[in-house]
C-alpha atoms as a PDB file:
ATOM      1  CA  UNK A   1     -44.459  41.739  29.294  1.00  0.00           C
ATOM      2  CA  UNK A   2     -41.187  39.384  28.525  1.00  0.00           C
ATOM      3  CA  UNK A   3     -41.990  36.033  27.472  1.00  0.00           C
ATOM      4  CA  UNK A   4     -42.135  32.962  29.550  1.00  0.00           C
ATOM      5  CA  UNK A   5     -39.635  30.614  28.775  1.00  0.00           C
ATOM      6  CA  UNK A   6     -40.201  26.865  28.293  1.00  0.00           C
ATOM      7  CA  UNK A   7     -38.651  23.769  27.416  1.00  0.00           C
ATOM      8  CA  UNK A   8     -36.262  23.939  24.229  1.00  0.00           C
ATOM      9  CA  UNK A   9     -35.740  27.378  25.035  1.00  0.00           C
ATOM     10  CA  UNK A  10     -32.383  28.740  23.092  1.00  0.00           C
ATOM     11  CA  UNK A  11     -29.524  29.928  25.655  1.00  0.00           C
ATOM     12  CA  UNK A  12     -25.790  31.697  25.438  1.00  0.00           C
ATOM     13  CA  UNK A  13     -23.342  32.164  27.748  1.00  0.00           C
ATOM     14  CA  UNK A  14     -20.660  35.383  27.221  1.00  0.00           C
ATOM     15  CA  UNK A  15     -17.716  32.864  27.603  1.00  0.00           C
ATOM     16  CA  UNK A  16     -19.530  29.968  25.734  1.00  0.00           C
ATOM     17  CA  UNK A  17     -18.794  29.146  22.232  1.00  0.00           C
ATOM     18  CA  UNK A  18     -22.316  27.774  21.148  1.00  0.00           C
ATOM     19  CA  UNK A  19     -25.936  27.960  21.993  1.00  0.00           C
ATOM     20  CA  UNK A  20     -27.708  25.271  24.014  1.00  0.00           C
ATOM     21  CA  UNK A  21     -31.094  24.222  24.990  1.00  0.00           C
ATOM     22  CA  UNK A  22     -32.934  24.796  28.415  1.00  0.00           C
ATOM     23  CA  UNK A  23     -33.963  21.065  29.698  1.00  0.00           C
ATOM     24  CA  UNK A  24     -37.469  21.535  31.817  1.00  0.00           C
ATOM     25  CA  UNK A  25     -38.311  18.660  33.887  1.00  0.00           C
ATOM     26  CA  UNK A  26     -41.834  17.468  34.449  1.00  0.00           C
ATOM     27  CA  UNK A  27     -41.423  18.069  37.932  1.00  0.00           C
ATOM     28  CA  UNK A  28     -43.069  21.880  37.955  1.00  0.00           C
ATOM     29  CA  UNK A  29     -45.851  19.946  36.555  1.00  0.00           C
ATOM     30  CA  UNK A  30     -46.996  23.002  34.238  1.00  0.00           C
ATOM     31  CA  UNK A  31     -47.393  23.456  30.576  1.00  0.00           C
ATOM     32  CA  UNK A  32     -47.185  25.991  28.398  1.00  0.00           C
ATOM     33  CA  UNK A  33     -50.786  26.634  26.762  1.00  0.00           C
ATOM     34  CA  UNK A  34     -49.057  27.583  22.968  1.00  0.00           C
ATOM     35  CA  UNK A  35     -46.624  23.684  22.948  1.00  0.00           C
ATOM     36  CA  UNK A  36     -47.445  22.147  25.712  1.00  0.00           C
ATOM     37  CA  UNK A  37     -43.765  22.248  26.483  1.00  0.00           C
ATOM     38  CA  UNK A  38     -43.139  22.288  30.408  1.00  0.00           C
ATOM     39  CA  UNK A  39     -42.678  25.728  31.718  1.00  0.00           C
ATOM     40  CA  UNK A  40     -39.782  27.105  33.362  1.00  0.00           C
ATOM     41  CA  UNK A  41     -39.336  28.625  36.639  1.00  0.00           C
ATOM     42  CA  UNK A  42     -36.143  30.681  38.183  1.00  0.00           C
ATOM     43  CA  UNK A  43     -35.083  27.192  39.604  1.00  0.00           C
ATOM     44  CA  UNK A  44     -33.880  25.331  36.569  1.00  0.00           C
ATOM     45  CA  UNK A  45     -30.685  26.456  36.376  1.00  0.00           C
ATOM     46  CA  UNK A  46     -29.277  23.227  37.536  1.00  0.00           C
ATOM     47  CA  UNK A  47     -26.886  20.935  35.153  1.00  0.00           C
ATOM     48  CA  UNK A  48     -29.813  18.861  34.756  1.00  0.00           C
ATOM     49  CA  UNK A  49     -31.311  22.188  32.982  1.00  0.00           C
ATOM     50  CA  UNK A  50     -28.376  23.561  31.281  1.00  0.00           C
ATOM     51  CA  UNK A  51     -26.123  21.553  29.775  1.00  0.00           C
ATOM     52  CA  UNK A  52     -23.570  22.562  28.076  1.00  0.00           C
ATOM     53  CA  UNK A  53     -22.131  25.848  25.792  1.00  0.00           C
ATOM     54  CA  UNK A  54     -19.790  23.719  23.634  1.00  0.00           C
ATOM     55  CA  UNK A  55     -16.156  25.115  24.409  1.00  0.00           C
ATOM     56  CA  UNK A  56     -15.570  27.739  27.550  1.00  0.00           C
ATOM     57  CA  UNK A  57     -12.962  30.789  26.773  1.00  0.00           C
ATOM     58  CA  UNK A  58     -12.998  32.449  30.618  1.00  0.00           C
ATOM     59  CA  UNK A  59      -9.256  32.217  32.687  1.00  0.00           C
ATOM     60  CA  UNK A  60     -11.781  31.370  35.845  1.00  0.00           C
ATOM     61  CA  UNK A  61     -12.616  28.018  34.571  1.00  0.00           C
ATOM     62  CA  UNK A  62      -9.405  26.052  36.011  1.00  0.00           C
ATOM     63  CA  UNK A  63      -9.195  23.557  32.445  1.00  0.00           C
ATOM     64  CA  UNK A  64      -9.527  26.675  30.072  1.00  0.00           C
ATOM     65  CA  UNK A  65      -6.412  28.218  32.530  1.00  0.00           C
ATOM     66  CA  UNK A  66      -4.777  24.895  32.853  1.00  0.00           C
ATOM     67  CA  UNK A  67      -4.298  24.397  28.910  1.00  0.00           C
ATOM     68  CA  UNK A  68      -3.489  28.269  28.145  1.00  0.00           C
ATOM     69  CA  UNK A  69      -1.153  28.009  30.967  1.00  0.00           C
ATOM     70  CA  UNK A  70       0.617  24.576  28.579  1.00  0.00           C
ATOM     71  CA  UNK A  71       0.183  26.432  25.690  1.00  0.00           C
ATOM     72  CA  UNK A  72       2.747  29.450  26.867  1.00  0.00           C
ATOM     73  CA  UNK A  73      -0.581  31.810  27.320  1.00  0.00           C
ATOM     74  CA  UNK A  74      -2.253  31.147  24.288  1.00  0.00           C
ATOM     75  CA  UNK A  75      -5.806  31.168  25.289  1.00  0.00           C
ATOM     76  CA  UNK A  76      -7.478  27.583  24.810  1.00  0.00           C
ATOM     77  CA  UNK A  77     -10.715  26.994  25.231  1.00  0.00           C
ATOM     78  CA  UNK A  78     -11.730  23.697  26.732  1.00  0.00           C
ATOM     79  CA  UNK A  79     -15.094  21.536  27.182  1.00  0.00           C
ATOM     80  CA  UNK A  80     -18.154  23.712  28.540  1.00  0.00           C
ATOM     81  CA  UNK A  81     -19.481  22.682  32.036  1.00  0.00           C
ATOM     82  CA  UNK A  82     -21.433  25.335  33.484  1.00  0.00           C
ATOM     83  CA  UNK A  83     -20.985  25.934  37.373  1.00  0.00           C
ATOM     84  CA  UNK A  84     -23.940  28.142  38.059  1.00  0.00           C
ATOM     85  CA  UNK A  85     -24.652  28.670  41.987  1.00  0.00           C
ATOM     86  CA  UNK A  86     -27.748  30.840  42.002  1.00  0.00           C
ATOM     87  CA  UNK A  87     -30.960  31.028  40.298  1.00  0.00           C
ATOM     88  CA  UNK A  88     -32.111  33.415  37.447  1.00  0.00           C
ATOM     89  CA  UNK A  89     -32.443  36.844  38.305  1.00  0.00           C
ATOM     90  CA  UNK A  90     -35.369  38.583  38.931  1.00  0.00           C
ATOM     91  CA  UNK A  91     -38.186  36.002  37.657  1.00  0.00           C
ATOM     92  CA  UNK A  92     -41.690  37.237  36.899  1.00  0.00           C
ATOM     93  CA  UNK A  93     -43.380  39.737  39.842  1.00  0.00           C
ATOM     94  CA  UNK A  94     -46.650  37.832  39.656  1.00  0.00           C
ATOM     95  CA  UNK A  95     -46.396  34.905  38.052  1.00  0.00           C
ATOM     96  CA  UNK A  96     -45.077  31.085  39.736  1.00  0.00           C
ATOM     97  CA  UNK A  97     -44.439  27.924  38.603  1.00  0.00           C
ATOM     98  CA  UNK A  98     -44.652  25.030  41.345  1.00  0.00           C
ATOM     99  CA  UNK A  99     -44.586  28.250  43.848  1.00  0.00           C
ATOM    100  CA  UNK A 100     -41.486  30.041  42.173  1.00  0.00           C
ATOM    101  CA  UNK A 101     -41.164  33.101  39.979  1.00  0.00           C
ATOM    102  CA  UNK A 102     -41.296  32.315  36.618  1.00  0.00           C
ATOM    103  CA  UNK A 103     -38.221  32.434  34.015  1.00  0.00           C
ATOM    104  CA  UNK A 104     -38.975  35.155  31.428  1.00  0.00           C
ATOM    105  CA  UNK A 105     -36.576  35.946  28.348  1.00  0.00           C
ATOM    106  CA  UNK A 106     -35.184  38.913  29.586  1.00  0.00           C
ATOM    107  CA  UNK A 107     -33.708  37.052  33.151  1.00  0.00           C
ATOM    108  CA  UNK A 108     -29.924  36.013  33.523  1.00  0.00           C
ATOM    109  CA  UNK A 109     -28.068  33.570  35.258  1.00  0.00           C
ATOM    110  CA  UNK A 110     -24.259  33.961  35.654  1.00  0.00           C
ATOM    111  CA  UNK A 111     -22.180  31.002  35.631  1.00  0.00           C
ATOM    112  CA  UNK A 112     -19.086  30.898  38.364  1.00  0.00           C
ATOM    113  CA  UNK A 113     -16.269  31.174  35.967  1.00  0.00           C
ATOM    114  CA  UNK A 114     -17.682  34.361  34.731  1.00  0.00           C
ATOM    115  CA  UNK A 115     -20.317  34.048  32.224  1.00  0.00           C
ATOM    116  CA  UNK A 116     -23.716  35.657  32.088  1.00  0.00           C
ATOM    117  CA  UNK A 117     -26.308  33.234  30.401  1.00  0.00           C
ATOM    118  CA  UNK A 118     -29.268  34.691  28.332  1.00  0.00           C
ATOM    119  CA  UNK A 119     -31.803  33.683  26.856  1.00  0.00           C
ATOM    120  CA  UNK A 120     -32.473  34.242  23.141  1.00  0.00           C
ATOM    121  CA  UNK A 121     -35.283  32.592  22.435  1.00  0.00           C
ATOM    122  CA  UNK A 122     -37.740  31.840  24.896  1.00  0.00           C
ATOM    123  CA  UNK A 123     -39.095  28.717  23.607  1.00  0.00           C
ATOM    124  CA  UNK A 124     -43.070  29.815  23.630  1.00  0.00           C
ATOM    125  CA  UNK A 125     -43.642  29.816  19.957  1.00  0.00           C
ATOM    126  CA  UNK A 126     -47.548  30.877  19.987  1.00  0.00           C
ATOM    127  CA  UNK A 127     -49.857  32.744  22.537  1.00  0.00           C
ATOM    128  CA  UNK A 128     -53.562  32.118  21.984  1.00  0.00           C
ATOM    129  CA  UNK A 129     -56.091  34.886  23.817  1.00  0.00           C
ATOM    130  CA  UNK A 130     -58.816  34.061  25.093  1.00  0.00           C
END
């Protein structure tokens, strides 16, 4: 089974230039057992959630095709602000988080200007049976 993904996990984008951090608000109201780090469900995808890649290289973001366009086609990338319209895709079968699927590692998001946004590390660091 694919991890489940809490706060601090480590994401990418395909048209970022850097990694970022998941952001999980209290708000789901449930912690991971291993850190105590808040849990993610398929709903934090929101700005709030994912901040930033750094720089964006797609055409489809209007400033990255705005300043290749001034720079005679040269492409140049601009400041990262992800426009993602739809939760992560497919979320745990079984498992919910304040009554949605939950976000495991292998789920993607894909950001309007083209990018698809995975996650590397999932942020649970130890899993204690019982």
């Amino acid at each position: 089974m694919p991890e489940q993904v809490t706060m601090g996990a480590t994401l990418m984008c395909s048209m970022g230039m850097s990694p970022c951090s998941l952001v999980v608000l209290p708000a789901n109201k449930v912690n991971n057992n291993s850190a105590g780090t808040p849990s993610a469900n398929v709903d934090d995808y929101k700005i709030a959630n994912i901040p930033t890649f750094g720089m964006c290289q797609s055409l489809s973001n209007p400033t990255v095709a705005s300043a290749t366009s001034a720079a005679n086609g040269v492409l140049t990338p601009m400041p990262c602000v992800p426009n993602i319209a739809a939760p992560w895709m497919p979320g745990a079968l079984k498992v919910t988080i304040a009554r949605r699927p939950a976000l495991l590692k292998s789920d993607t998001c894909t950001c309007s200007y083209g990018g698809t946004i995975t996650i590397s590390v999932a942020g649970q660091i130890i899993v204690k049976g019982t």
